[in-house]
PDBML (XML) file of the C-alpha atoms, coordinates in Angstrom:
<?xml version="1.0" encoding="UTF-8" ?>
<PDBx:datablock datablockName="MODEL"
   xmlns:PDBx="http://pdbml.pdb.org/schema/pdbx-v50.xsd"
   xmlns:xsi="http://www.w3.org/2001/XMLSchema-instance"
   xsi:schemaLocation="http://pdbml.pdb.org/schema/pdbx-v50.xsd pdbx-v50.xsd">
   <PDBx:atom_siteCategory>
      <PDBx:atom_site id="1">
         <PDBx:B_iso_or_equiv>0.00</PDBx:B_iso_or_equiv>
         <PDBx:Cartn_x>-0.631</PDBx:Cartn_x>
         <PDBx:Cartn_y>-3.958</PDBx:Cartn_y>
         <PDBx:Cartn_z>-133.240</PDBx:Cartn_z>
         <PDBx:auth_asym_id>A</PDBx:auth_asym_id>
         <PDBx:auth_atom_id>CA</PDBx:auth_atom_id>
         <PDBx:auth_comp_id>UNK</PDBx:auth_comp_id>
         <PDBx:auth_seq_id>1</PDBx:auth_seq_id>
         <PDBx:group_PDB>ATOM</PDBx:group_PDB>
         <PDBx:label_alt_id xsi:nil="true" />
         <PDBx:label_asym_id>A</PDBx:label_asym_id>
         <PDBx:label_atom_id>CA</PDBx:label_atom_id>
         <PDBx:label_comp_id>UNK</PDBx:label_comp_id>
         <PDBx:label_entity_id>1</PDBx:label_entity_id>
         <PDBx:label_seq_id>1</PDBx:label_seq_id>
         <PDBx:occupancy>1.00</PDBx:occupancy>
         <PDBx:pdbx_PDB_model_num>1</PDBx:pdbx_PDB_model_num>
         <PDBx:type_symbol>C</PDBx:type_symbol>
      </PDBx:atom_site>
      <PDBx:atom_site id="2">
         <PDBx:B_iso_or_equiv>0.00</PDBx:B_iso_or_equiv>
         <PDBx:Cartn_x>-0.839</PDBx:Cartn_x>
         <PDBx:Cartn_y>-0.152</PDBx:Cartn_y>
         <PDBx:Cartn_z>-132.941</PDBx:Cartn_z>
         <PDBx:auth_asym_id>A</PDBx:auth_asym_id>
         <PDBx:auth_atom_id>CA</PDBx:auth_atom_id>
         <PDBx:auth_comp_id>UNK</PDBx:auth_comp_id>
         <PDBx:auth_seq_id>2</PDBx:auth_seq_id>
         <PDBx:group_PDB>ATOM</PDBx:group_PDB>
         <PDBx:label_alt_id xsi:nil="true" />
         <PDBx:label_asym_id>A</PDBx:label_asym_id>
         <PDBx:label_atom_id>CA</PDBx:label_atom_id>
         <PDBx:label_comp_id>UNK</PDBx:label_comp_id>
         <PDBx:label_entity_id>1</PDBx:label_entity_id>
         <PDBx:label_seq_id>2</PDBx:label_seq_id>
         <PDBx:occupancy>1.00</PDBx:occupancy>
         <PDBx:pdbx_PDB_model_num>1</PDBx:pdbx_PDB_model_num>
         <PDBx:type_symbol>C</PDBx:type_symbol>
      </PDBx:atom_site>
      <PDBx:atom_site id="3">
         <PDBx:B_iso_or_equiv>0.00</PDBx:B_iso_or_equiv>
         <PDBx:Cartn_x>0.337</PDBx:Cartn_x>
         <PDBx:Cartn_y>0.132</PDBx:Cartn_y>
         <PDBx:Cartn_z>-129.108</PDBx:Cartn_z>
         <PDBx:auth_asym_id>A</PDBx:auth_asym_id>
         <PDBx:auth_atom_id>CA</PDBx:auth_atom_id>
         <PDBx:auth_comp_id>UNK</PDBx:auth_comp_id>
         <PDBx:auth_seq_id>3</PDBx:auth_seq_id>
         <PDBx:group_PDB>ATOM</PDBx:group_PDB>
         <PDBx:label_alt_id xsi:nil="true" />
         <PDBx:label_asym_id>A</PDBx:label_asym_id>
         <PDBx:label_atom_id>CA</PDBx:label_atom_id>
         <PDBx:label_comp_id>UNK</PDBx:label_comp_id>
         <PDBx:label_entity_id>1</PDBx:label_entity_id>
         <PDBx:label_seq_id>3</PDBx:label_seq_id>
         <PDBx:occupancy>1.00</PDBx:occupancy>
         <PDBx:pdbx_PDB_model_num>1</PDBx:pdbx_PDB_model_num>
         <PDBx:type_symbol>C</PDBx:type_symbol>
      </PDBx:atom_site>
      <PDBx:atom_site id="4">
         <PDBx:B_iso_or_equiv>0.00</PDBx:B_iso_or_equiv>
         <PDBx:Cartn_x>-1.396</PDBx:Cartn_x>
         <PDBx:Cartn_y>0.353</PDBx:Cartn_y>
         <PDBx:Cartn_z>-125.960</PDBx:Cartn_z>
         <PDBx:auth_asym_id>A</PDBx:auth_asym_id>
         <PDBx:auth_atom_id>CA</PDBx:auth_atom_id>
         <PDBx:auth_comp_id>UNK</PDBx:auth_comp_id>
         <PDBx:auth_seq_id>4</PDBx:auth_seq_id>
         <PDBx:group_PDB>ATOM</PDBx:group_PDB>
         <PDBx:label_alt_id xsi:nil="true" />
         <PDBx:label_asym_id>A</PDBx:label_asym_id>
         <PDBx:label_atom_id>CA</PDBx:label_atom_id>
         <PDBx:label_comp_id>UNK</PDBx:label_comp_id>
         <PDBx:label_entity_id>1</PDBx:label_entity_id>
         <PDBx:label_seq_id>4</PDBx:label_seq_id>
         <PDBx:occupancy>1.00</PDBx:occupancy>
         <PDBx:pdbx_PDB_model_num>1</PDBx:pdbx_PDB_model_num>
         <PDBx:type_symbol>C</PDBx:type_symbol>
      </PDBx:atom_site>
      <PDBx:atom_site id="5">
         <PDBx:B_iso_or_equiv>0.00</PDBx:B_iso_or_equiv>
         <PDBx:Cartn_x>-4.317</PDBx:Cartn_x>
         <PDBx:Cartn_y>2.263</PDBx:Cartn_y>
         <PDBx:Cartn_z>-124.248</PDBx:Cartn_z>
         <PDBx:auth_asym_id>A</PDBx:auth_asym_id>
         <PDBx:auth_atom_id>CA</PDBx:auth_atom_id>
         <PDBx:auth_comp_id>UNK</PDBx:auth_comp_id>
         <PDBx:auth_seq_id>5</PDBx:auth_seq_id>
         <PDBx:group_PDB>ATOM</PDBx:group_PDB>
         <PDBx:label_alt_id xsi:nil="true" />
         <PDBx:label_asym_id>A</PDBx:label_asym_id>
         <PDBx:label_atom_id>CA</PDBx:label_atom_id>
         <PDBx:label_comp_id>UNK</PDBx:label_comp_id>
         <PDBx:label_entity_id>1</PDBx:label_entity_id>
         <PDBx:label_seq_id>5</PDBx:label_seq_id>
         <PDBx:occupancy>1.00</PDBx:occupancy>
         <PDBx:pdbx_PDB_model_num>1</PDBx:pdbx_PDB_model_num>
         <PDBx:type_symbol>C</PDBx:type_symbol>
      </PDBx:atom_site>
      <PDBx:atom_site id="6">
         <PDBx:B_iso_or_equiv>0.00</PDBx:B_iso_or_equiv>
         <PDBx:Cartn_x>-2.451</PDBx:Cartn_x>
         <PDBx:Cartn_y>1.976</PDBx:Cartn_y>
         <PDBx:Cartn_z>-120.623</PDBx:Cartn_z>
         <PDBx:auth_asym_id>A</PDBx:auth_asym_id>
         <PDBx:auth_atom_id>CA</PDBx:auth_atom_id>
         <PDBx:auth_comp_id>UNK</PDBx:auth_comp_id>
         <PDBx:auth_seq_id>6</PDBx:auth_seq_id>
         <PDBx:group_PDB>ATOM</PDBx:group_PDB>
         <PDBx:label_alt_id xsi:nil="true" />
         <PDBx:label_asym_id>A</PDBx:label_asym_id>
         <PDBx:label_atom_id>CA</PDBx:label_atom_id>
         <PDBx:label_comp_id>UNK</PDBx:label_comp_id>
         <PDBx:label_entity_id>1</PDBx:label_entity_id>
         <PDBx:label_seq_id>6</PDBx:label_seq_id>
         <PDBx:occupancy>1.00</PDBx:occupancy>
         <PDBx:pdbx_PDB_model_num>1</PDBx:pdbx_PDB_model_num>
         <PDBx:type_symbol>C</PDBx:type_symbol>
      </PDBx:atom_site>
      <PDBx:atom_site id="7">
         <PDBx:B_iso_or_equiv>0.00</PDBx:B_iso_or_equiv>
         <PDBx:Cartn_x>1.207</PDBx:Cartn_x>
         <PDBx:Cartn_y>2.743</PDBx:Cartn_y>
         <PDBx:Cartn_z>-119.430</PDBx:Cartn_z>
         <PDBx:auth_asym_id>A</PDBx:auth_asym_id>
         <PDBx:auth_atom_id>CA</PDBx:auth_atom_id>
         <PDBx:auth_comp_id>UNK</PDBx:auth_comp_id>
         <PDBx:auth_seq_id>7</PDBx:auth_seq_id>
         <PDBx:group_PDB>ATOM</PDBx:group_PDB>
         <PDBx:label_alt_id xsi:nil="true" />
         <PDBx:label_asym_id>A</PDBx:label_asym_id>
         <PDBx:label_atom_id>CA</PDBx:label_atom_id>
         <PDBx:label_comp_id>UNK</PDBx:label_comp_id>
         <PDBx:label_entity_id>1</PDBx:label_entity_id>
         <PDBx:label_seq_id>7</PDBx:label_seq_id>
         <PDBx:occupancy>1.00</PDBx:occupancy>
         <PDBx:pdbx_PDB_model_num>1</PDBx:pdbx_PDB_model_num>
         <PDBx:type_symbol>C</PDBx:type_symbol>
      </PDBx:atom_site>
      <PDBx:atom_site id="8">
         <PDBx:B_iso_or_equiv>0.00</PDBx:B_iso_or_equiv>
         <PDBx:Cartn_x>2.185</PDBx:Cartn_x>
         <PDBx:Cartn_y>-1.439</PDBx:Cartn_y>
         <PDBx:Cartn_z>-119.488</PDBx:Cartn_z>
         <PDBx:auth_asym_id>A</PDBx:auth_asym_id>
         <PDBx:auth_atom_id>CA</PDBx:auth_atom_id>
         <PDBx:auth_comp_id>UNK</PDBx:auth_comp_id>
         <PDBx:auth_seq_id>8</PDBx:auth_seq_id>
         <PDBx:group_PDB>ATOM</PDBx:group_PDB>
         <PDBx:label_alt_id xsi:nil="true" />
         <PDBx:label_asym_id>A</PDBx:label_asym_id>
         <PDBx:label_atom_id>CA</PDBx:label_atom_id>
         <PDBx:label_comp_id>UNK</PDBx:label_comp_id>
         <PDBx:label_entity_id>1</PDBx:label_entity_id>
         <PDBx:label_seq_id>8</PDBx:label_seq_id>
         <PDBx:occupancy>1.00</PDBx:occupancy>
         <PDBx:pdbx_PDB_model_num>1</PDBx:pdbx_PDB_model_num>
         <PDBx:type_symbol>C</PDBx:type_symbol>
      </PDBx:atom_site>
      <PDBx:atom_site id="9">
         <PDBx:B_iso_or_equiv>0.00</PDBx:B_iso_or_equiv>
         <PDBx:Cartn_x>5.611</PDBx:Cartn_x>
         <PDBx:Cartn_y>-1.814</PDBx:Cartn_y>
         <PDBx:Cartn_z>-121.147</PDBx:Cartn_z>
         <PDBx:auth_asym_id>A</PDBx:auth_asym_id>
         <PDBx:auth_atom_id>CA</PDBx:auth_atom_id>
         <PDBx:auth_comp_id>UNK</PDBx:auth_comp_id>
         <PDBx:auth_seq_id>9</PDBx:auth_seq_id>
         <PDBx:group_PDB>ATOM</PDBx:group_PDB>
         <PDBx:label_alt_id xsi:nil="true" />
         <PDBx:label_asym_id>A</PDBx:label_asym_id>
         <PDBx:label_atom_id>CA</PDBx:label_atom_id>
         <PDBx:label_comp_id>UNK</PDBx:label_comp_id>
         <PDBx:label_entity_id>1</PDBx:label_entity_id>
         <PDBx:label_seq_id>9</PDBx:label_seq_id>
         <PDBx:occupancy>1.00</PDBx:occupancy>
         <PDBx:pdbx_PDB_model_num>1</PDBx:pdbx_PDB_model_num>
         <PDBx:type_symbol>C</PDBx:type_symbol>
      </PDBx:atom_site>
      <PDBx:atom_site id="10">
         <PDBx:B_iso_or_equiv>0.00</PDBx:B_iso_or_equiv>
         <PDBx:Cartn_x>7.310</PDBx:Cartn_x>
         <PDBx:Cartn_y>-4.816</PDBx:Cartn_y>
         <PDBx:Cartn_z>-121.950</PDBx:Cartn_z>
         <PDBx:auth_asym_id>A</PDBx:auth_asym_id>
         <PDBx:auth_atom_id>CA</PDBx:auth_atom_id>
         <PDBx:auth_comp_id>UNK</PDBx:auth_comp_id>
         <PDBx:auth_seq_id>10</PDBx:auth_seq_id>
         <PDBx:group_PDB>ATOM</PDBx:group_PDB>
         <PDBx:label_alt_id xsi:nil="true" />
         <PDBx:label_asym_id>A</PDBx:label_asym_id>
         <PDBx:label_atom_id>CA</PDBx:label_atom_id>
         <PDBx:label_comp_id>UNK</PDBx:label_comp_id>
         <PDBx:label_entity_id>1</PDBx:label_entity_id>
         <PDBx:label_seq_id>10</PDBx:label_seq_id>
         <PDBx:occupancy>1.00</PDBx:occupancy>
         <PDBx:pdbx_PDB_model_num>1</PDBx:pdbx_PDB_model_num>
         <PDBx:type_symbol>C</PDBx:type_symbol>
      </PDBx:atom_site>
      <PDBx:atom_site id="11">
         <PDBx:B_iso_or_equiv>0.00</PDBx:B_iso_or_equiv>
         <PDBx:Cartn_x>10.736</PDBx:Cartn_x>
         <PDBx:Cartn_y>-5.790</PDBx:Cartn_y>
         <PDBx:Cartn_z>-121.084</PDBx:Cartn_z>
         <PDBx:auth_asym_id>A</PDBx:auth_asym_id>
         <PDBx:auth_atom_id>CA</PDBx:auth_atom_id>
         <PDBx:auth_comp_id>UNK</PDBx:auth_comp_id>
         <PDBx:auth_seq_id>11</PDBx:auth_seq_id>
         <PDBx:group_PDB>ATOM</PDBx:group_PDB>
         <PDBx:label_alt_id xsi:nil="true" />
         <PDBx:label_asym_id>A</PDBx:label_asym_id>
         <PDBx:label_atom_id>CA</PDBx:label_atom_id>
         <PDBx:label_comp_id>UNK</PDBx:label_comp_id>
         <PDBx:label_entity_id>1</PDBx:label_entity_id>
         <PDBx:label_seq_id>11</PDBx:label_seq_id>
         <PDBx:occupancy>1.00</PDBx:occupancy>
         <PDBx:pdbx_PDB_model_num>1</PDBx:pdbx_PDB_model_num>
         <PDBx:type_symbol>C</PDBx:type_symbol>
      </PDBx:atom_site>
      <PDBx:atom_site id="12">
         <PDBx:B_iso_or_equiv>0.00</PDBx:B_iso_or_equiv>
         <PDBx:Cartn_x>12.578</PDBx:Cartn_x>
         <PDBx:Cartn_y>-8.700</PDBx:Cartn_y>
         <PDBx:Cartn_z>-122.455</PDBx:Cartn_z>
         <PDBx:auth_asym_id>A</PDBx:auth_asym_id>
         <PDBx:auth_atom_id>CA</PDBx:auth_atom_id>
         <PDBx:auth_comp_id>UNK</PDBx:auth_comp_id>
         <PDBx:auth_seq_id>12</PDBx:auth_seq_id>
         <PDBx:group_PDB>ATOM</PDBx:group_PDB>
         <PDBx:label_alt_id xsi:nil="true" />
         <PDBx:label_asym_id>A</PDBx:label_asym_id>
         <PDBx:label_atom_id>CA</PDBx:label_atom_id>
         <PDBx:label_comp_id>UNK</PDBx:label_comp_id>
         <PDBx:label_entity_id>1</PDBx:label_entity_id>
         <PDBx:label_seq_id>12</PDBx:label_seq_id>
         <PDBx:occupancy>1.00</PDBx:occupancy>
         <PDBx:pdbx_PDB_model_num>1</PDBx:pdbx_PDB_model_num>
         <PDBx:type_symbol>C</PDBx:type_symbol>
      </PDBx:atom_site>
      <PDBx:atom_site id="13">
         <PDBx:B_iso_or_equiv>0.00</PDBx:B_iso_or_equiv>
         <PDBx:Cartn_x>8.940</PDBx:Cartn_x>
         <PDBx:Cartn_y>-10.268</PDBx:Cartn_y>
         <PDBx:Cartn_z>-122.643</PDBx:Cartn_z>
         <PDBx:auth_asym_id>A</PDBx:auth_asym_id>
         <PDBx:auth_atom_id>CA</PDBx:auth_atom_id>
         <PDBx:auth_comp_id>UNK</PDBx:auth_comp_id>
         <PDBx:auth_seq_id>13</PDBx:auth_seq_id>
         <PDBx:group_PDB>ATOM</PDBx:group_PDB>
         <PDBx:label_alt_id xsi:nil="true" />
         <PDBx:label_asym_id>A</PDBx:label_asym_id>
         <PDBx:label_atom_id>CA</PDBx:label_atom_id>
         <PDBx:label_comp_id>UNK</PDBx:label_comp_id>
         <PDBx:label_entity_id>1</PDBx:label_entity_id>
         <PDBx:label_seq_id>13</PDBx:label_seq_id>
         <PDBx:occupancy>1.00</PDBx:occupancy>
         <PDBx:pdbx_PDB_model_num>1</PDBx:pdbx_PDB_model_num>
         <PDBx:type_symbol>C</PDBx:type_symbol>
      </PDBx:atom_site>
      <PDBx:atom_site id="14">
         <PDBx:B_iso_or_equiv>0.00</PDBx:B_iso_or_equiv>
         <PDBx:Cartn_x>7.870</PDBx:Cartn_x>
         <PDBx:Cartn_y>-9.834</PDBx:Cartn_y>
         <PDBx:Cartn_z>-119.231</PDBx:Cartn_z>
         <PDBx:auth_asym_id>A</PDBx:auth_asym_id>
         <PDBx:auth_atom_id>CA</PDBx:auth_atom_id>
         <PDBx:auth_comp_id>UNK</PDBx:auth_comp_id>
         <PDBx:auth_seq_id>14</PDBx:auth_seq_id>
         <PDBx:group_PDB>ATOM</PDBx:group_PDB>
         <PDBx:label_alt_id xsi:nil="true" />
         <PDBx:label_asym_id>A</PDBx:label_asym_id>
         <PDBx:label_atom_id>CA</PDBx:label_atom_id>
         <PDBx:label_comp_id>UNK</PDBx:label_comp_id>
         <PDBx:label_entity_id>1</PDBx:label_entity_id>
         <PDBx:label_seq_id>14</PDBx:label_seq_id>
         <PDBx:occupancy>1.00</PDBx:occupancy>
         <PDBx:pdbx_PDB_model_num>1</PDBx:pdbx_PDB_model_num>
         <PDBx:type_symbol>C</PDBx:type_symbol>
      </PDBx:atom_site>
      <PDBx:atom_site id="15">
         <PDBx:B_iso_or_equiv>0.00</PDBx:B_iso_or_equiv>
         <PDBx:Cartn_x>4.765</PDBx:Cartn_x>
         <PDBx:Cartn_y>-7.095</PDBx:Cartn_y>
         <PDBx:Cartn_z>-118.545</PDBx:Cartn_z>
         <PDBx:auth_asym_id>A</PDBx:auth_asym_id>
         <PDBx:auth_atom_id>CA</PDBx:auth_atom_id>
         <PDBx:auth_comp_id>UNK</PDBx:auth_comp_id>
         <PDBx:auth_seq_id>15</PDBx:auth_seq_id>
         <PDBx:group_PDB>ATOM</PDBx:group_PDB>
         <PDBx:label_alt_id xsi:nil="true" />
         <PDBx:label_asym_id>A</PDBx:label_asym_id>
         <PDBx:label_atom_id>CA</PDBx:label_atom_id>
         <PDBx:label_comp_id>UNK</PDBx:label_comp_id>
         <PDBx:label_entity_id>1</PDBx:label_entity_id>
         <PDBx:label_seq_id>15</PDBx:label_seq_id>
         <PDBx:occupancy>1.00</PDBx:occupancy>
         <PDBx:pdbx_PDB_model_num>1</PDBx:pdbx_PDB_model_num>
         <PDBx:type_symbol>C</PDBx:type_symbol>
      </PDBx:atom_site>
      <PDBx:atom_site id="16">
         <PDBx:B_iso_or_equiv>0.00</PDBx:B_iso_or_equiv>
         <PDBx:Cartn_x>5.613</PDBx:Cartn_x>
         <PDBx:Cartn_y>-5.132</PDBx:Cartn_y>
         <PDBx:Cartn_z>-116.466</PDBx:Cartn_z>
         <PDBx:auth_asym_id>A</PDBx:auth_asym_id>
         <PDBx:auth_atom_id>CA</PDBx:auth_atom_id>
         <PDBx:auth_comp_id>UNK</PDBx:auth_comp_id>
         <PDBx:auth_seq_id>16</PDBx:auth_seq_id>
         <PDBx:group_PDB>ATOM</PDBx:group_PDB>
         <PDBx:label_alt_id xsi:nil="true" />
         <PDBx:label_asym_id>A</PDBx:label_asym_id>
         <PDBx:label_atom_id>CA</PDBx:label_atom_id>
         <PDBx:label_comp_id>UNK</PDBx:label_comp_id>
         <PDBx:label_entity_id>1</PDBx:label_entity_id>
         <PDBx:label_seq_id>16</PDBx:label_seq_id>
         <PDBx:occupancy>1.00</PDBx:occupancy>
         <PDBx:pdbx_PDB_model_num>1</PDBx:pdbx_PDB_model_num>
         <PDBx:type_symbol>C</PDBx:type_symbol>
      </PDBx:atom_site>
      <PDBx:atom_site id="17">
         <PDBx:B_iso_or_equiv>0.00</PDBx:B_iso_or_equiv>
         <PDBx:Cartn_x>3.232</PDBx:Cartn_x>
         <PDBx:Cartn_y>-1.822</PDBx:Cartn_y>
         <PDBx:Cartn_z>-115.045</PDBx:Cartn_z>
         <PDBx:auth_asym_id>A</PDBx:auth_asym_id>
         <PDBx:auth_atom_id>CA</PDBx:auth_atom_id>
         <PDBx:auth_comp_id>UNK</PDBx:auth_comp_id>
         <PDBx:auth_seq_id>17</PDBx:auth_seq_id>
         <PDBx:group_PDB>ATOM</PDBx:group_PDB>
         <PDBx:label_alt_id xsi:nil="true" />
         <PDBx:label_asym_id>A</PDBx:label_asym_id>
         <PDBx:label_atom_id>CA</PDBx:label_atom_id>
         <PDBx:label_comp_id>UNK</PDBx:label_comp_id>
         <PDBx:label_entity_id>1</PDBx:label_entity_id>
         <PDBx:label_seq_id>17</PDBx:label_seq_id>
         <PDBx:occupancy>1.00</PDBx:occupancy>
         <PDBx:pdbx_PDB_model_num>1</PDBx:pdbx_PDB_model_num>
         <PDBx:type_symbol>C</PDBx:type_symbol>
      </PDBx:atom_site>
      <PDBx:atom_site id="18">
         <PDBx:B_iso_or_equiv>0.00</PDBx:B_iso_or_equiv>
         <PDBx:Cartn_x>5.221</PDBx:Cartn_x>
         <PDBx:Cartn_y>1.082</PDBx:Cartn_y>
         <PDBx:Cartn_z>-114.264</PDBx:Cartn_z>
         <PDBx:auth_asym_id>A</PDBx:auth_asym_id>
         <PDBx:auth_atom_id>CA</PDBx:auth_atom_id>
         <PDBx:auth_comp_id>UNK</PDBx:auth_comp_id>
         <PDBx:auth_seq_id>18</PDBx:auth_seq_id>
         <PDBx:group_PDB>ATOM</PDBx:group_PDB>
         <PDBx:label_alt_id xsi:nil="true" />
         <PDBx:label_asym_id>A</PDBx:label_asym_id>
         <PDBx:label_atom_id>CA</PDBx:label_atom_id>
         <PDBx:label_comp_id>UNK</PDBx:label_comp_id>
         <PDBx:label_entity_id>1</PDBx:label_entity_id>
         <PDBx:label_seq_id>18</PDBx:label_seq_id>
         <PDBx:occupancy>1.00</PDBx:occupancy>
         <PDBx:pdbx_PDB_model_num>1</PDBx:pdbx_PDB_model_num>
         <PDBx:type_symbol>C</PDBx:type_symbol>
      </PDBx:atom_site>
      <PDBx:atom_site id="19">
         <PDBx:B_iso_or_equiv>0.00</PDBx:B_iso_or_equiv>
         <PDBx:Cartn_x>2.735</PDBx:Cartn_x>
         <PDBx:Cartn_y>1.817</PDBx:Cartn_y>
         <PDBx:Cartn_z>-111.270</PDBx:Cartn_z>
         <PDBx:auth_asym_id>A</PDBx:auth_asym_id>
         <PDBx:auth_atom_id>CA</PDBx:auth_atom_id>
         <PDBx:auth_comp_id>UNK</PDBx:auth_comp_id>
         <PDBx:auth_seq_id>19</PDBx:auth_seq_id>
         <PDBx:group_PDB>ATOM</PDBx:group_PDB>
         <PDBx:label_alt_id xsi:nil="true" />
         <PDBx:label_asym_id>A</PDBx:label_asym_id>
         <PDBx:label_atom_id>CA</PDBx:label_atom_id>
         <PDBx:label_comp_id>UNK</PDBx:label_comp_id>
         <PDBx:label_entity_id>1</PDBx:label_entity_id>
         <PDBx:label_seq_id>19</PDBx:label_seq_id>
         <PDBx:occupancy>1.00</PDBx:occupancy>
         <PDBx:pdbx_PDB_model_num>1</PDBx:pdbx_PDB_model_num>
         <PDBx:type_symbol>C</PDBx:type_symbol>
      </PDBx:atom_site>
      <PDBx:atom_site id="20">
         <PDBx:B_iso_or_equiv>0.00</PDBx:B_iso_or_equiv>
         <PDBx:Cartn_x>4.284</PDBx:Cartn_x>
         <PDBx:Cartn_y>-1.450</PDBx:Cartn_y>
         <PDBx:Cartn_z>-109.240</PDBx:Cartn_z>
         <PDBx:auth_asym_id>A</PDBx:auth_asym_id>
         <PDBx:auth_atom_id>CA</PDBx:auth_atom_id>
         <PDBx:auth_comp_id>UNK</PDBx:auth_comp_id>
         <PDBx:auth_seq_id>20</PDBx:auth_seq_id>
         <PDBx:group_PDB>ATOM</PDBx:group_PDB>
         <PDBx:label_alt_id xsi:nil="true" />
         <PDBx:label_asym_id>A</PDBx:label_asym_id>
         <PDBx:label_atom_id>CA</PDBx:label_atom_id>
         <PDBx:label_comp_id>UNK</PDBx:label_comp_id>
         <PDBx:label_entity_id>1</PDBx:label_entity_id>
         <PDBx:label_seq_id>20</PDBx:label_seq_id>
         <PDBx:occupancy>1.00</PDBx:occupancy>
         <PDBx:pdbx_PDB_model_num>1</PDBx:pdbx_PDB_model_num>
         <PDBx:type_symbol>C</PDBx:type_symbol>
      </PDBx:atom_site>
      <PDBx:atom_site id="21">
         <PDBx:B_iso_or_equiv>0.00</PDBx:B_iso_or_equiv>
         <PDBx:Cartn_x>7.311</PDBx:Cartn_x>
         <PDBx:Cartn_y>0.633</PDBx:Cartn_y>
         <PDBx:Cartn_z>-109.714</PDBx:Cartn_z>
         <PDBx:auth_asym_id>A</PDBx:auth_asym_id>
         <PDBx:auth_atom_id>CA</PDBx:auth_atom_id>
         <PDBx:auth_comp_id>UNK</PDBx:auth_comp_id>
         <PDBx:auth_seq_id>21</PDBx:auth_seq_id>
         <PDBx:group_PDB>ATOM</PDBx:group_PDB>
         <PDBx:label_alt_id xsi:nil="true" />
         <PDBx:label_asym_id>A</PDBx:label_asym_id>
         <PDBx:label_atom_id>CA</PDBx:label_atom_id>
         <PDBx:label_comp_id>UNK</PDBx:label_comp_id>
         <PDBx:label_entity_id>1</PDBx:label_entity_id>
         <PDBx:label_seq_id>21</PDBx:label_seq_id>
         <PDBx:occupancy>1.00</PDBx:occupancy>
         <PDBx:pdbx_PDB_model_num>1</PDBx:pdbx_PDB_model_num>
         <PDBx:type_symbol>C</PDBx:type_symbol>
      </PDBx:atom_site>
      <PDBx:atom_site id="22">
         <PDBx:B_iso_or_equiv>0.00</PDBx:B_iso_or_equiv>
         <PDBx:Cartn_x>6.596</PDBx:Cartn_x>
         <PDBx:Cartn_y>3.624</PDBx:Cartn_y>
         <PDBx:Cartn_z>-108.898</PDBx:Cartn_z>
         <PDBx:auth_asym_id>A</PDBx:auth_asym_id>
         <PDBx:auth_atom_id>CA</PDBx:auth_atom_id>
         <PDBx:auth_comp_id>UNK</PDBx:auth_comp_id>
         <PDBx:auth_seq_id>22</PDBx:auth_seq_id>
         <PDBx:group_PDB>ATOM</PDBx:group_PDB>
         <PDBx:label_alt_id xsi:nil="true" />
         <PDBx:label_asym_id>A</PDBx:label_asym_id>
         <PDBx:label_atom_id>CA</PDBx:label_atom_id>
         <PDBx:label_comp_id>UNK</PDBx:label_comp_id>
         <PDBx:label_entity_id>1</PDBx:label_entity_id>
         <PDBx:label_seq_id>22</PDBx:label_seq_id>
         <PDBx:occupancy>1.00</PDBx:occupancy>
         <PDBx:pdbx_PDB_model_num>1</PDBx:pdbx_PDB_model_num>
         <PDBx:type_symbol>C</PDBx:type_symbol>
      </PDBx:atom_site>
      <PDBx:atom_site id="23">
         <PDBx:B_iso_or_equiv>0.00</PDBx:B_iso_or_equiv>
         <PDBx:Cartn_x>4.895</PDBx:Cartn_x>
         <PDBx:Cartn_y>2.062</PDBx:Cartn_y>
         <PDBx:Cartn_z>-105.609</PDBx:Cartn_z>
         <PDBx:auth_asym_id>A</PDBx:auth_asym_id>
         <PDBx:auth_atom_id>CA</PDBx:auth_atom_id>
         <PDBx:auth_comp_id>UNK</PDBx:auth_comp_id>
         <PDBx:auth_seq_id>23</PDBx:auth_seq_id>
         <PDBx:group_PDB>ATOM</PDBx:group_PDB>
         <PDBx:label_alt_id xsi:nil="true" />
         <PDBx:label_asym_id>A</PDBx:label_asym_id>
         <PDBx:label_atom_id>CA</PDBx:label_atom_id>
         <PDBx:label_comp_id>UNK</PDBx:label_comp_id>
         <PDBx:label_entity_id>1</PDBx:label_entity_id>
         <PDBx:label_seq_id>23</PDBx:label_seq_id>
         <PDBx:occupancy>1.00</PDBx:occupancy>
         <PDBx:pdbx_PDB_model_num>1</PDBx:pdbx_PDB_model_num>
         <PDBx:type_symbol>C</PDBx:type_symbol>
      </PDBx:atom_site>
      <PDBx:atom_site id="24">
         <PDBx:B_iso_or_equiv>0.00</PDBx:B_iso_or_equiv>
         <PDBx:Cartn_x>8.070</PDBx:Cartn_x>
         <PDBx:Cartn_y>0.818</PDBx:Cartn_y>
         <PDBx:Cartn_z>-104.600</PDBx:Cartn_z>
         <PDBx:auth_asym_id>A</PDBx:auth_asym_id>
         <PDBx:auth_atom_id>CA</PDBx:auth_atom_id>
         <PDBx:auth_comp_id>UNK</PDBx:auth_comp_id>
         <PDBx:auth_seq_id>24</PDBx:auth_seq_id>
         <PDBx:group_PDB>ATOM</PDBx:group_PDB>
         <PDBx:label_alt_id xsi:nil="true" />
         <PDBx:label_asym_id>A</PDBx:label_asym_id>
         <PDBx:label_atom_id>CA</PDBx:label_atom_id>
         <PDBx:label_comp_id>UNK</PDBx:label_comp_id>
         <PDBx:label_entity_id>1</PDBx:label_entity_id>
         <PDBx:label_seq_id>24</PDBx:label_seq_id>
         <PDBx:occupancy>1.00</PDBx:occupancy>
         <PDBx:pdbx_PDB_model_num>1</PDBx:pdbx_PDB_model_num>
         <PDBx:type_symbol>C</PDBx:type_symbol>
      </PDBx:atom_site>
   </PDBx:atom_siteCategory>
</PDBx:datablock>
């Protein structure tokens, strides 16, 4: 695993996309 092409992150397992987020 080298990282990802996108901005999804992790967090204590769960995906999570920053843009939901942001939307919010």
């Amino acid at each position: 695993f080298l990282g990802r092409t996108d901005r999804q992150v992790k967090v204590r397992g769960f995906r999570v996309e920053p843009g939901e987020v942001e939307a919010a």
